[in-house]
PDB file of N, CA and C in Angstrom:
ATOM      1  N   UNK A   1     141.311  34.645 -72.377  1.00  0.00           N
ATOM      2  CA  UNK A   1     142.637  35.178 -72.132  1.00  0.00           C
ATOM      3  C   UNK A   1     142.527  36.640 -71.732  1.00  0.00           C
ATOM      4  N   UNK A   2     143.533  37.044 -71.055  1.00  0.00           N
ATOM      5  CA  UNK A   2     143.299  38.286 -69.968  1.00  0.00           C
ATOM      6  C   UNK A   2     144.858  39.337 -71.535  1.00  0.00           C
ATOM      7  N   UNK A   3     144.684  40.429 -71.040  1.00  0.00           N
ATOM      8  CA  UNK A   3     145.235  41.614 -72.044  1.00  0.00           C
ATOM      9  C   UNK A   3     146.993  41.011 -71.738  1.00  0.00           C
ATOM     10  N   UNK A   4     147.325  41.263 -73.000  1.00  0.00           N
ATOM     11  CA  UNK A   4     148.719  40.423 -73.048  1.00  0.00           C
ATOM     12  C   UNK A   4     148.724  39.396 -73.660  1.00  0.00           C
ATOM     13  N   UNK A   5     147.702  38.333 -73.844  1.00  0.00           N
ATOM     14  CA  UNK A   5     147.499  37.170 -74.031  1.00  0.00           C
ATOM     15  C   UNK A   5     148.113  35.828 -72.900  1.00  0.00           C
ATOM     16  N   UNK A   6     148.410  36.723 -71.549  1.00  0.00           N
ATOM     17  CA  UNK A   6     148.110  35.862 -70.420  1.00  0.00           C
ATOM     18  C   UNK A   6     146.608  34.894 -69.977  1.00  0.00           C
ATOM     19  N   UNK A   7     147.106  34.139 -69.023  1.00  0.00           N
ATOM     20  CA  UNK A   7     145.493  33.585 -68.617  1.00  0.00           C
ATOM     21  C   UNK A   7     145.078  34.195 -67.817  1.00  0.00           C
ATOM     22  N   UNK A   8     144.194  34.462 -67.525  1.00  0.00           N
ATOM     23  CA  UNK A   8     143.418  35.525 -66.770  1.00  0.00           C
ATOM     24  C   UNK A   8     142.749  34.102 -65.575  1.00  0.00           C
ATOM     25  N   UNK A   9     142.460  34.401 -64.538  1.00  0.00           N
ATOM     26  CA  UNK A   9     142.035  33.502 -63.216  1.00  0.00           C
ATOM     27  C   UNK A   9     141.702  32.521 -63.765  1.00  0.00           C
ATOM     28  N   UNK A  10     139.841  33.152 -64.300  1.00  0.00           N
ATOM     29  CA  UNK A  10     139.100  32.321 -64.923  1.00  0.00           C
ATOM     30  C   UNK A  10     139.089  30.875 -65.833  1.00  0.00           C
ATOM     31  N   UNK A  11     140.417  31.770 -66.641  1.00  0.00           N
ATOM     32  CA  UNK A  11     141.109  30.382 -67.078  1.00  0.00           C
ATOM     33  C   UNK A  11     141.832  29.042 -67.184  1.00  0.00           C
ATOM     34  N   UNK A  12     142.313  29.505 -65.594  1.00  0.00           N
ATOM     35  CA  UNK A  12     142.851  28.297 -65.186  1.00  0.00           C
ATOM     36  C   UNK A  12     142.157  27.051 -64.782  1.00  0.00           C
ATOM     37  N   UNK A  13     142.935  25.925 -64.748  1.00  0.00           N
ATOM     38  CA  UNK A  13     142.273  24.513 -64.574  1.00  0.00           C
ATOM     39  C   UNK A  13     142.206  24.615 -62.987  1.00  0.00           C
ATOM     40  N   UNK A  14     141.431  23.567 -62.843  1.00  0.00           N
ATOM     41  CA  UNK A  14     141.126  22.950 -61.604  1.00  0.00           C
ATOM     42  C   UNK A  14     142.966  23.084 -60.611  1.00  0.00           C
ATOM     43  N   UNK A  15     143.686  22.517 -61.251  1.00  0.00           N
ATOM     44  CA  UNK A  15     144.945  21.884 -60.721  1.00  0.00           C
ATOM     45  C   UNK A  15     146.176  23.501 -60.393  1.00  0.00           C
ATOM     46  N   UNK A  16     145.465  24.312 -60.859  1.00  0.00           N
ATOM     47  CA  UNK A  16     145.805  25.284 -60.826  1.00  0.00           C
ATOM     48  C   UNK A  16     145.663  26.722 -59.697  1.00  0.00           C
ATOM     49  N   UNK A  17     146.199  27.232 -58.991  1.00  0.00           N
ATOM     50  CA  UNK A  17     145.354  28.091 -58.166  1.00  0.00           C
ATOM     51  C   UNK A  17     146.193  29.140 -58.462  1.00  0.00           C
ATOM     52  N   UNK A  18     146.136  30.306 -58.755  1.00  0.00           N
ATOM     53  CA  UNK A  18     146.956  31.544 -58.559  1.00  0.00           C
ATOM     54  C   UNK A  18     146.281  32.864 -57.441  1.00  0.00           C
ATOM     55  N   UNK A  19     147.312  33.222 -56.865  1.00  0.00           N
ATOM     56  CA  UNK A  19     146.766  34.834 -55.901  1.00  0.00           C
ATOM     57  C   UNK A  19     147.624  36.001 -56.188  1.00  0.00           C
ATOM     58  N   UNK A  20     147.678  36.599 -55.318  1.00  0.00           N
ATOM     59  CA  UNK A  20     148.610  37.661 -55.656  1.00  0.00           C
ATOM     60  C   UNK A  20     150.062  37.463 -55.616  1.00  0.00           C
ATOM     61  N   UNK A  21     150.317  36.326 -54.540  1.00  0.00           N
ATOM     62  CA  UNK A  21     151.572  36.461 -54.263  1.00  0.00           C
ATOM     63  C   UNK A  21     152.307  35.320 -54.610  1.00  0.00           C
ATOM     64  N   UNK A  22     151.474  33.873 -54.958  1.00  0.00           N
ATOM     65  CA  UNK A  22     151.450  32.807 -55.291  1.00  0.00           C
ATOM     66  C   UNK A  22     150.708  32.147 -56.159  1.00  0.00           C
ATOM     67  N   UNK A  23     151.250  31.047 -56.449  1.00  0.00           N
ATOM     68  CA  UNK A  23     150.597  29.898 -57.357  1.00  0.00           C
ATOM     69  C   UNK A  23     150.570  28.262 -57.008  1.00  0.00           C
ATOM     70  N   UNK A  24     149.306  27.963 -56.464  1.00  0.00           N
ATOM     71  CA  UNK A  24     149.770  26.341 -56.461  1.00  0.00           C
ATOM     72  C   UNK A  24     148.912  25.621 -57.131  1.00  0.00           C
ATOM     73  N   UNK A  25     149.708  24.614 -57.032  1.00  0.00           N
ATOM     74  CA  UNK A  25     149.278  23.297 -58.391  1.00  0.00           C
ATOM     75  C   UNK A  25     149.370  22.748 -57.591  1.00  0.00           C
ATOM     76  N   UNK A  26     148.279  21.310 -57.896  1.00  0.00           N
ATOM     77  CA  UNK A  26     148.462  19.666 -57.504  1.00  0.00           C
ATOM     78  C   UNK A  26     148.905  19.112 -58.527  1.00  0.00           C
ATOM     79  N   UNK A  27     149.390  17.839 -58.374  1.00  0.00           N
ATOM     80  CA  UNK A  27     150.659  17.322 -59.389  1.00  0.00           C
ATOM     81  C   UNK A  27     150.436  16.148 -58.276  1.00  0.00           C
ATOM     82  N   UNK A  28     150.248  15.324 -59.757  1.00  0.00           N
ATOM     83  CA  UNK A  28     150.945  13.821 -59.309  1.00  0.00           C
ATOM     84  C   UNK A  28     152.192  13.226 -59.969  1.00  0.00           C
ATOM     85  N   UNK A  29     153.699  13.287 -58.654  1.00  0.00           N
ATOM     86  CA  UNK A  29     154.730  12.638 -59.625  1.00  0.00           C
ATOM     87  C   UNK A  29     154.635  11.274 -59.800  1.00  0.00           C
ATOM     88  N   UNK A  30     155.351  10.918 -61.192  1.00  0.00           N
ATOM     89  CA  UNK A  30     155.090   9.691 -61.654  1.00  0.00           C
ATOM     90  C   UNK A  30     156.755   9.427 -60.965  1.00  0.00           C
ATOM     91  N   UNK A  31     157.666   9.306 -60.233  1.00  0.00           N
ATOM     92  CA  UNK A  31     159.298   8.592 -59.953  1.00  0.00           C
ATOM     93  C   UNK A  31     159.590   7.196 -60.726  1.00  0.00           C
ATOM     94  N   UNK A  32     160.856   7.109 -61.144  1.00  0.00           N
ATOM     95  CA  UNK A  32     160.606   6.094 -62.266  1.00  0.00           C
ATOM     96  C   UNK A  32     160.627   5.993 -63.330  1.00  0.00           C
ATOM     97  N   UNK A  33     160.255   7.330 -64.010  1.00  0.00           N
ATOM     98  CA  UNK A  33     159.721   7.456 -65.042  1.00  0.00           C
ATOM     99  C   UNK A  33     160.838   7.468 -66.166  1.00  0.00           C
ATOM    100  N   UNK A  34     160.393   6.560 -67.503  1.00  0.00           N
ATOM    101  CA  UNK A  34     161.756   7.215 -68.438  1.00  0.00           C
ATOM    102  C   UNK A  34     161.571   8.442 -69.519  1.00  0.00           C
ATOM    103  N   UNK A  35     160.692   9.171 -68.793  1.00  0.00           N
ATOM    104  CA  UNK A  35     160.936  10.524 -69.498  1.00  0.00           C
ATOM    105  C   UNK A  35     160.546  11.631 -68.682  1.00  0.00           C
ATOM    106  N   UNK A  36     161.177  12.367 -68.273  1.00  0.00           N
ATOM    107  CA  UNK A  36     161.298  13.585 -67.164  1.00  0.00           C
ATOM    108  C   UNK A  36     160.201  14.831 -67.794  1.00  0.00           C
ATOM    109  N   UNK A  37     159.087  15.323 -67.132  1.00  0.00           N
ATOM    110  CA  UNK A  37     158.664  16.307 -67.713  1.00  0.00           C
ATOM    111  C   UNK A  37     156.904  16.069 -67.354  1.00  0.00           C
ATOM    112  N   UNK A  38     156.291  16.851 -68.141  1.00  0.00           N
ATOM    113  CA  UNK A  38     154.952  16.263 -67.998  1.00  0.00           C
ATOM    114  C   UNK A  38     154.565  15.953 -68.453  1.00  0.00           C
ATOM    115  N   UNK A  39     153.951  14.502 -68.676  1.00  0.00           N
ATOM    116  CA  UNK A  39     153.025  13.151 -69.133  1.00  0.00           C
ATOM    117  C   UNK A  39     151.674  13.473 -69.291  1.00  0.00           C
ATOM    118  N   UNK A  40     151.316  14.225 -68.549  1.00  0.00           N
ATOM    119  CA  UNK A  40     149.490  14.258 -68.905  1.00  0.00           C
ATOM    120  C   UNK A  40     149.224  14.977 -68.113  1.00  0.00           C
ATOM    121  N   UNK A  41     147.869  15.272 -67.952  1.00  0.00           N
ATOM    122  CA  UNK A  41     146.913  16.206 -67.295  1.00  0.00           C
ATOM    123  C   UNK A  41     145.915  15.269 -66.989  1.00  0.00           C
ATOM    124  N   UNK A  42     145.159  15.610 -65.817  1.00  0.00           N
ATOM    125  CA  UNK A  42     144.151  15.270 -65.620  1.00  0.00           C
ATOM    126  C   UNK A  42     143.470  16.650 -65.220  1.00  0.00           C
ATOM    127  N   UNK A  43     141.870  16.210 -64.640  1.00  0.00           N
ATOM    128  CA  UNK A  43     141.095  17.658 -64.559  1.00  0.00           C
ATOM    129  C   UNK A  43     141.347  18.240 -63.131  1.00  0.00           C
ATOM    130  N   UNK A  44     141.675  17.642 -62.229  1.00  0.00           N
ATOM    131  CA  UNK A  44     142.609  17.678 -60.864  1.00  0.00           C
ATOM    132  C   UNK A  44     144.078  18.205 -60.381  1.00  0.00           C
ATOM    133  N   UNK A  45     144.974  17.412 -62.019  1.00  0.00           N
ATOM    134  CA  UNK A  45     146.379  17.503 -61.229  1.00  0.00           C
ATOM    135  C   UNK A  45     147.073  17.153 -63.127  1.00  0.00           C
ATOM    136  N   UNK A  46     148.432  17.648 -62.749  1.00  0.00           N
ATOM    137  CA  UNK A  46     149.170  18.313 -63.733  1.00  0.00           C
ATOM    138  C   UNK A  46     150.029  16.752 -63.187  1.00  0.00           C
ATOM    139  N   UNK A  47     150.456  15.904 -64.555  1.00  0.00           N
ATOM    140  CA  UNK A  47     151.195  14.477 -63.934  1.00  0.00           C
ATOM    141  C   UNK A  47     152.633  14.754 -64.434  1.00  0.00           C
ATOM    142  N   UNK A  48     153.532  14.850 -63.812  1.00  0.00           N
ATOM    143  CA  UNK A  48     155.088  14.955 -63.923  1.00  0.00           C
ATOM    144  C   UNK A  48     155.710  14.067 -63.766  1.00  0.00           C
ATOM    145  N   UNK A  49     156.442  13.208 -64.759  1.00  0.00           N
ATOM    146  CA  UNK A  49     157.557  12.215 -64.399  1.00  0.00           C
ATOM    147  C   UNK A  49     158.613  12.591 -63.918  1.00  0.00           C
ATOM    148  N   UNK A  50     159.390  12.014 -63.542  1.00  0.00           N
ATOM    149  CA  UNK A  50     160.668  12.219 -62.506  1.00  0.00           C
ATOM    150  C   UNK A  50     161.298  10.537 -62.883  1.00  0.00           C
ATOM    151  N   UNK A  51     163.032  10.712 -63.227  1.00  0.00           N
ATOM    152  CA  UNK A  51     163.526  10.187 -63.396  1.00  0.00           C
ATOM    153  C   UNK A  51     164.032   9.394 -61.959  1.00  0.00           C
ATOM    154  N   UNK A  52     164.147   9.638 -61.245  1.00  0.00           N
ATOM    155  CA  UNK A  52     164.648   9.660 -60.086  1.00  0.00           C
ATOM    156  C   UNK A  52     163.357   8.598 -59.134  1.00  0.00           C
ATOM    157  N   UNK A  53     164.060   7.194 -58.477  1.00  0.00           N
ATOM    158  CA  UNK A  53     163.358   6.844 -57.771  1.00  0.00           C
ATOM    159  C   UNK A  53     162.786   7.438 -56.495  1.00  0.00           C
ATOM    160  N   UNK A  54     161.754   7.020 -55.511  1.00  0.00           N
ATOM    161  CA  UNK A  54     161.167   7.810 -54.185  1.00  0.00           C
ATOM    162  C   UNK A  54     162.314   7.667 -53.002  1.00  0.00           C
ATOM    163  N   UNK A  55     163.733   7.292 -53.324  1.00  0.00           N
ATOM    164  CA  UNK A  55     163.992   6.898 -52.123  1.00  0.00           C
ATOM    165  C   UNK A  55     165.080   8.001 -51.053  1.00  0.00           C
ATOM    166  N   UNK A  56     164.814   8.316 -50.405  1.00  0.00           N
ATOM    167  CA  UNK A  56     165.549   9.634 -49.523  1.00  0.00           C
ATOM    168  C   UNK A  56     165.195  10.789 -50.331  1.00  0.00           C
ATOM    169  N   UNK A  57     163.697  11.024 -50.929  1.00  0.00           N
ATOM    170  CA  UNK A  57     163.298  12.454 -51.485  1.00  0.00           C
ATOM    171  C   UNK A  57     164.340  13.037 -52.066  1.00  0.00           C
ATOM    172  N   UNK A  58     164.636  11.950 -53.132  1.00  0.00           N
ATOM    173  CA  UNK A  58     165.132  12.012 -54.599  1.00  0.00           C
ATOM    174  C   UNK A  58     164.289  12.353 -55.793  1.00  0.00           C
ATOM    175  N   UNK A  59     163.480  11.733 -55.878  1.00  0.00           N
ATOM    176  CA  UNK A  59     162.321  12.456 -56.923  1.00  0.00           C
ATOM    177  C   UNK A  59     161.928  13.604 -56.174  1.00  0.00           C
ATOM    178  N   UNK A  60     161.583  14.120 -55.265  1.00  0.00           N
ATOM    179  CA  UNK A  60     160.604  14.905 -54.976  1.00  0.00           C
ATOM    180  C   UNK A  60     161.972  16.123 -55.271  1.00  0.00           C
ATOM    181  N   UNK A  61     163.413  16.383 -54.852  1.00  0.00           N
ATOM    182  CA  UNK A  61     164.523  17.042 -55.180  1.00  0.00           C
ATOM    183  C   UNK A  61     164.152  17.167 -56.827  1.00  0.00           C
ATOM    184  N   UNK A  62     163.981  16.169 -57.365  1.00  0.00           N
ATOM    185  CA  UNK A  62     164.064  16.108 -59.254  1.00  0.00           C
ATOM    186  C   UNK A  62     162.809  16.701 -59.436  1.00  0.00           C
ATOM    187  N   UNK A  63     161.800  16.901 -58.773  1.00  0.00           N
ATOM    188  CA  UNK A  63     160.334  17.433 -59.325  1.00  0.00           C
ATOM    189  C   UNK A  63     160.868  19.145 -58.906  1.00  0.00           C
ATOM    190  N   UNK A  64     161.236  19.097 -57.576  1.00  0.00           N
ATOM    191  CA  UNK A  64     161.293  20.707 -57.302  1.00  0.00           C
ATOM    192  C   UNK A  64     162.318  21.446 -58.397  1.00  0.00           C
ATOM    193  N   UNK A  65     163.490  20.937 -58.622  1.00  0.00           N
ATOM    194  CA  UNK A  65     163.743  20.988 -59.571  1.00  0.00           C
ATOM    195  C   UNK A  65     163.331  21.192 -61.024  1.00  0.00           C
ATOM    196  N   UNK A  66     162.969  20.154 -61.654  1.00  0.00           N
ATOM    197  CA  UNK A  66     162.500  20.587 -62.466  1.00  0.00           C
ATOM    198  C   UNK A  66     161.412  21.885 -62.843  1.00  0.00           C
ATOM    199  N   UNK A  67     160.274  21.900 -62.469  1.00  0.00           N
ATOM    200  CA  UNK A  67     159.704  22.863 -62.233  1.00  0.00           C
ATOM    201  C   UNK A  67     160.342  24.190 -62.185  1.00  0.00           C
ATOM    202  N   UNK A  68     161.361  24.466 -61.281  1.00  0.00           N
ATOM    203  CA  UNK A  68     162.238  25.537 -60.725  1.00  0.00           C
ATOM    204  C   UNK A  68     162.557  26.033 -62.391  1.00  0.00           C
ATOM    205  N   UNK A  69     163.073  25.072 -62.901  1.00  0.00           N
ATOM    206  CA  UNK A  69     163.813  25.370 -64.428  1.00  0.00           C
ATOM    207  C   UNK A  69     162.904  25.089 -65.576  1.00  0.00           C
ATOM    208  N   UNK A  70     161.625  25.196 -65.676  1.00  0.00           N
ATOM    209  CA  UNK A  70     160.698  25.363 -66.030  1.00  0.00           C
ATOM    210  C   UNK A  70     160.119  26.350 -66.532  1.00  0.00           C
ATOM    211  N   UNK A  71     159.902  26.958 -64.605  1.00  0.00           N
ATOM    212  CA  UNK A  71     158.970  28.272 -64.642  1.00  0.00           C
ATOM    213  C   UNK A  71     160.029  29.527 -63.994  1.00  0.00           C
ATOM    214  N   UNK A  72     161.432  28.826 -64.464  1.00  0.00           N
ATOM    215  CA  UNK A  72     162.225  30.203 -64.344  1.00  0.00           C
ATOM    216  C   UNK A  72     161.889  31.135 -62.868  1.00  0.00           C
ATOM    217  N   UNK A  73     162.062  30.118 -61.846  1.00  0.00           N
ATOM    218  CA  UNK A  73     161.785  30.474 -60.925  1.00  0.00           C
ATOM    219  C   UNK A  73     163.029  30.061 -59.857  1.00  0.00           C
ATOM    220  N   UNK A  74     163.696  30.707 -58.334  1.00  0.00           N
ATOM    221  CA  UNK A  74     164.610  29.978 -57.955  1.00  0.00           C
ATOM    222  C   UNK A  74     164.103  28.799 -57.025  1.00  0.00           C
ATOM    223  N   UNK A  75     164.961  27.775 -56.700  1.00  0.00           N
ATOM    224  CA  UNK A  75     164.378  26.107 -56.241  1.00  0.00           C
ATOM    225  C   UNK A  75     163.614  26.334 -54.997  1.00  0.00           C
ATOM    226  N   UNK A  76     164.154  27.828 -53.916  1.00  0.00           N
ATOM    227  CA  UNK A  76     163.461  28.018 -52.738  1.00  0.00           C
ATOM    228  C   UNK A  76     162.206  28.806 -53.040  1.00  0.00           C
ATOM    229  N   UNK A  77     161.682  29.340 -54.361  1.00  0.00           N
ATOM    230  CA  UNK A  77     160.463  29.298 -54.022  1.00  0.00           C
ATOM    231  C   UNK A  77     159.319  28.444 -54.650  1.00  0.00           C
ATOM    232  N   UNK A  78     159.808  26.858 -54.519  1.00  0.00           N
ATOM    233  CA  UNK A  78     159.171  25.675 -54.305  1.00  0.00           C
ATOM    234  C   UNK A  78     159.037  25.344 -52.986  1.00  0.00           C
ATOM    235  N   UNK A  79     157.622  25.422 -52.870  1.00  0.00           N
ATOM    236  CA  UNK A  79     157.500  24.130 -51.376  1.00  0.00           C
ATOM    237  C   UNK A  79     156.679  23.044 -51.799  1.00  0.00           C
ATOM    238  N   UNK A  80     156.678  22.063 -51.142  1.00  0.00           N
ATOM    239  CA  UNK A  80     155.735  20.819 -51.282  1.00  0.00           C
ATOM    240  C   UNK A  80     155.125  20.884 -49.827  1.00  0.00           C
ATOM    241  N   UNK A  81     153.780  21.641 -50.275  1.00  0.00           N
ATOM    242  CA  UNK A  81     153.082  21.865 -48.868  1.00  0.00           C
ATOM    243  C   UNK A  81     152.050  20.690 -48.454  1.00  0.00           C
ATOM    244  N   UNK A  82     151.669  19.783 -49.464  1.00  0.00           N
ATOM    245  CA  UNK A  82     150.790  18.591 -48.779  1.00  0.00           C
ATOM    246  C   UNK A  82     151.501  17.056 -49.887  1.00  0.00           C
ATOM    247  N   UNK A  83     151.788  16.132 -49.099  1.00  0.00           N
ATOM    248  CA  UNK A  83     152.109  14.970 -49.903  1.00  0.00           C
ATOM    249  C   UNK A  83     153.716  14.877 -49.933  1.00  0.00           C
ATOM    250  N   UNK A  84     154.272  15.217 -49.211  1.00  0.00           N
ATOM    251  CA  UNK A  84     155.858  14.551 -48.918  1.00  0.00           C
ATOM    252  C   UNK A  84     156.035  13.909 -49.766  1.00  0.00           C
ATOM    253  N   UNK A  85     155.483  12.190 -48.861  1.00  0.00           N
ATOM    254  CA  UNK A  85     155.398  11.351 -49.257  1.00  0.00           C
ATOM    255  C   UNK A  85     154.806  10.885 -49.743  1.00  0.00           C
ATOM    256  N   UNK A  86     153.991  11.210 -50.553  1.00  0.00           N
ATOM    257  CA  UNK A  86     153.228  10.915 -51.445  1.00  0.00           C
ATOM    258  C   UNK A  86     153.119  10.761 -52.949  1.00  0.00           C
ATOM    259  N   UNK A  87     152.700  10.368 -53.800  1.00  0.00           N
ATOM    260  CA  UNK A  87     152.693  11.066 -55.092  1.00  0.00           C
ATOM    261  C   UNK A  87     151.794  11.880 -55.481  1.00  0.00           C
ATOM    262  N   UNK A  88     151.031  11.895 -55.161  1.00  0.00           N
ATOM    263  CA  UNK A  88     149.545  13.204 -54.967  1.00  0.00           C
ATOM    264  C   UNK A  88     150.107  14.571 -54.404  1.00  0.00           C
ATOM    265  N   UNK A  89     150.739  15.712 -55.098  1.00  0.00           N
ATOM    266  CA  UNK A  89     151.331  16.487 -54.210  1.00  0.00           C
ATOM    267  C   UNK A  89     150.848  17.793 -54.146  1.00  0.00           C
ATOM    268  N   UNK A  90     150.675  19.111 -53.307  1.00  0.00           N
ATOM    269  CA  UNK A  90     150.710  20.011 -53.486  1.00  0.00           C
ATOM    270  C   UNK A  90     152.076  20.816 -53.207  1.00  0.00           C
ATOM    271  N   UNK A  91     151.756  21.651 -54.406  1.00  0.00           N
ATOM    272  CA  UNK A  91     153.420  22.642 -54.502  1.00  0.00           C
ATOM    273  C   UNK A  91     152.958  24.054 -54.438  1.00  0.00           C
ATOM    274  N   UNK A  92     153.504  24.462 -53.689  1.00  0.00           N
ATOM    275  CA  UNK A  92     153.409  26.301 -53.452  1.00  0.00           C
ATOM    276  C   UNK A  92     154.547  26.906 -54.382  1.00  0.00           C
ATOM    277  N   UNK A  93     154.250  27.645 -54.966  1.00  0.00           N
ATOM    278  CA  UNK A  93     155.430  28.680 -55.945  1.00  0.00           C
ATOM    279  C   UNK A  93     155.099  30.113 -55.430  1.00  0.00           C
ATOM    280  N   UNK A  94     156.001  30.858 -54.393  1.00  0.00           N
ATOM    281  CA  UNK A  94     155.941  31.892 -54.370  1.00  0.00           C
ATOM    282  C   UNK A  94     156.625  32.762 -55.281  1.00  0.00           C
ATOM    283  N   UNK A  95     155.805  33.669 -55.574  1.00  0.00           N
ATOM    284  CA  UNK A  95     156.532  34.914 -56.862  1.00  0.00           C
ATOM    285  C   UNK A  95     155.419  35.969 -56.732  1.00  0.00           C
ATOM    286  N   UNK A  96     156.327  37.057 -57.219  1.00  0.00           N
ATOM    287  CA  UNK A  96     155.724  38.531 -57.423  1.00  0.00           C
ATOM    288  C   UNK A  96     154.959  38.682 -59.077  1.00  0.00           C
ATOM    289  N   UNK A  97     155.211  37.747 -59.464  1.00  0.00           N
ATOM    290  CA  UNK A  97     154.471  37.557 -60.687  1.00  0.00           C
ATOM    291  C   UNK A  97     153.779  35.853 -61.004  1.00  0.00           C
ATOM    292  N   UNK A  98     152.127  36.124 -60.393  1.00  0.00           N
ATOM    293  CA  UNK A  98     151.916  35.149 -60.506  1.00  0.00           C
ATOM    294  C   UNK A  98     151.261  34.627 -61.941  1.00  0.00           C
ATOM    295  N   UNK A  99     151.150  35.949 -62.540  1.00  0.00           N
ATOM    296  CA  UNK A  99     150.242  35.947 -63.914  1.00  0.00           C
ATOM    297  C   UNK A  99     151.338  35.047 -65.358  1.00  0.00           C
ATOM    298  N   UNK A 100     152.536  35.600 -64.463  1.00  0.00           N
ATOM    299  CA  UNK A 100     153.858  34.926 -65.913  1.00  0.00           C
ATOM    300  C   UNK A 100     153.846  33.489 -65.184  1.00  0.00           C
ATOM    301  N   UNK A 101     154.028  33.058 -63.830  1.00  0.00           N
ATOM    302  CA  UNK A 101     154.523  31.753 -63.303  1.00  0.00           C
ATOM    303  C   UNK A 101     153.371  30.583 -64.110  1.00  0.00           C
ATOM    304  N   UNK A 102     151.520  31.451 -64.138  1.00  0.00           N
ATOM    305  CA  UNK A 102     150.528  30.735 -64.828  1.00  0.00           C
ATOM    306  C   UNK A 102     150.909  30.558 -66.201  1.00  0.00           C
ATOM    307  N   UNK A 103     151.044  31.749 -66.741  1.00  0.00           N
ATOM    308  CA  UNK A 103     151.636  31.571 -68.273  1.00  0.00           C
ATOM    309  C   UNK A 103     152.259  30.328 -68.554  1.00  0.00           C
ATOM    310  N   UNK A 104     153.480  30.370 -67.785  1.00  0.00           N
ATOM    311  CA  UNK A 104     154.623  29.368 -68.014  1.00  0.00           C
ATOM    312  C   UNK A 104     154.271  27.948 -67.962  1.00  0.00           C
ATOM    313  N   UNK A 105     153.473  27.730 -67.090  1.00  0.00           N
ATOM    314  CA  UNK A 105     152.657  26.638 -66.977  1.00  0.00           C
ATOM    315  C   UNK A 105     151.818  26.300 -67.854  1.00  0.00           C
ATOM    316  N   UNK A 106     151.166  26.849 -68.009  1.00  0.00           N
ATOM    317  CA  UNK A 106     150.324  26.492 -69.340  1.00  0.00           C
ATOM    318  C   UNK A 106     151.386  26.139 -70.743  1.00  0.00           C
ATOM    319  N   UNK A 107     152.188  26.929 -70.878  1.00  0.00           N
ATOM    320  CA  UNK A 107     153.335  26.615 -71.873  1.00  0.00           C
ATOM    321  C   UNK A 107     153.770  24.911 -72.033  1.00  0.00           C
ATOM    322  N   UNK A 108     154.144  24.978 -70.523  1.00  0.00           N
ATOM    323  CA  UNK A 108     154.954  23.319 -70.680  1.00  0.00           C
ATOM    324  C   UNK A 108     153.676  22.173 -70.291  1.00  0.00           C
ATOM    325  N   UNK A 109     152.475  22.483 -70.382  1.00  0.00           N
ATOM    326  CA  UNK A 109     150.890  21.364 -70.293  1.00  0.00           C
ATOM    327  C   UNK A 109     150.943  21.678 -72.152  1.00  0.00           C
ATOM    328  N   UNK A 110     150.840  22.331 -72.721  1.00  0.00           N
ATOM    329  CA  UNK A 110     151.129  23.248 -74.346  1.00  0.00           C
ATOM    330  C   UNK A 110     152.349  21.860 -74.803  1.00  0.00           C
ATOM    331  N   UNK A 111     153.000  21.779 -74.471  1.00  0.00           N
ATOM    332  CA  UNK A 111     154.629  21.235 -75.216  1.00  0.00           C
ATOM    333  C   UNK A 111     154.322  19.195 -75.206  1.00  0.00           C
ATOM    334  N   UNK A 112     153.147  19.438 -74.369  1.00  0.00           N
ATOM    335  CA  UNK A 112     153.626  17.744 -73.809  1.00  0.00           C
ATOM    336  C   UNK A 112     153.103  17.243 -74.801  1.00  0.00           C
TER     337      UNK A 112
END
């Protein structure tokens, strides 16, 4: 742990990337799911259920979402930069604080 008792780079998982100006995660959503939030980890990707079926990027609305209200972040600085359609996804979180957006994350992988 880095001064503060933040995570410091080093510490982050695989599924995790932080820079200066950003943070992205891979995440596989589970759509479907009857419990909204995150289900598990793997050493790859952070697994998020979503209540919300795949159909007209309804789950993928309920994942950006969620997240957004998560990591206390607003919904536009979510992108889903690889995996639309997919459930294998990458998500970009832009912020000026990428050291709290990691924090926060680790918090709600912490809660599950």
């Amino acid at each position: 742990m880095s001064r503060g008792g933040n995570p410091s780079p080093s510490d982050s998982p695989a599924w995790m990337r932080a820079s200066i100006d950003e943070v992205v995660i891979e995440v596989t959503a589970r759509p479907g799911a009857s419990r909204r939030g995150v289900i598990g980890v793997s050493a790859e990707r952070l697994i998020i259920g979503v209540n919300a079926r795949p159909e007209k990027g309804k789950a993928n609305d309920e994942l950006i979402e969620y997240l957004a209200r998560e990591l206390r972040v607003p919904r536009s600085a979510l992108l889903i930069v690889r995996g639309e359609t997919l459930r294998r996804k990458t998500i970009r979180i832009i912020t000026h604080e990428p050291a709290t957006v990691s924090s926060r994350l680790h918090q709600i992988v912490k809660r599950h």
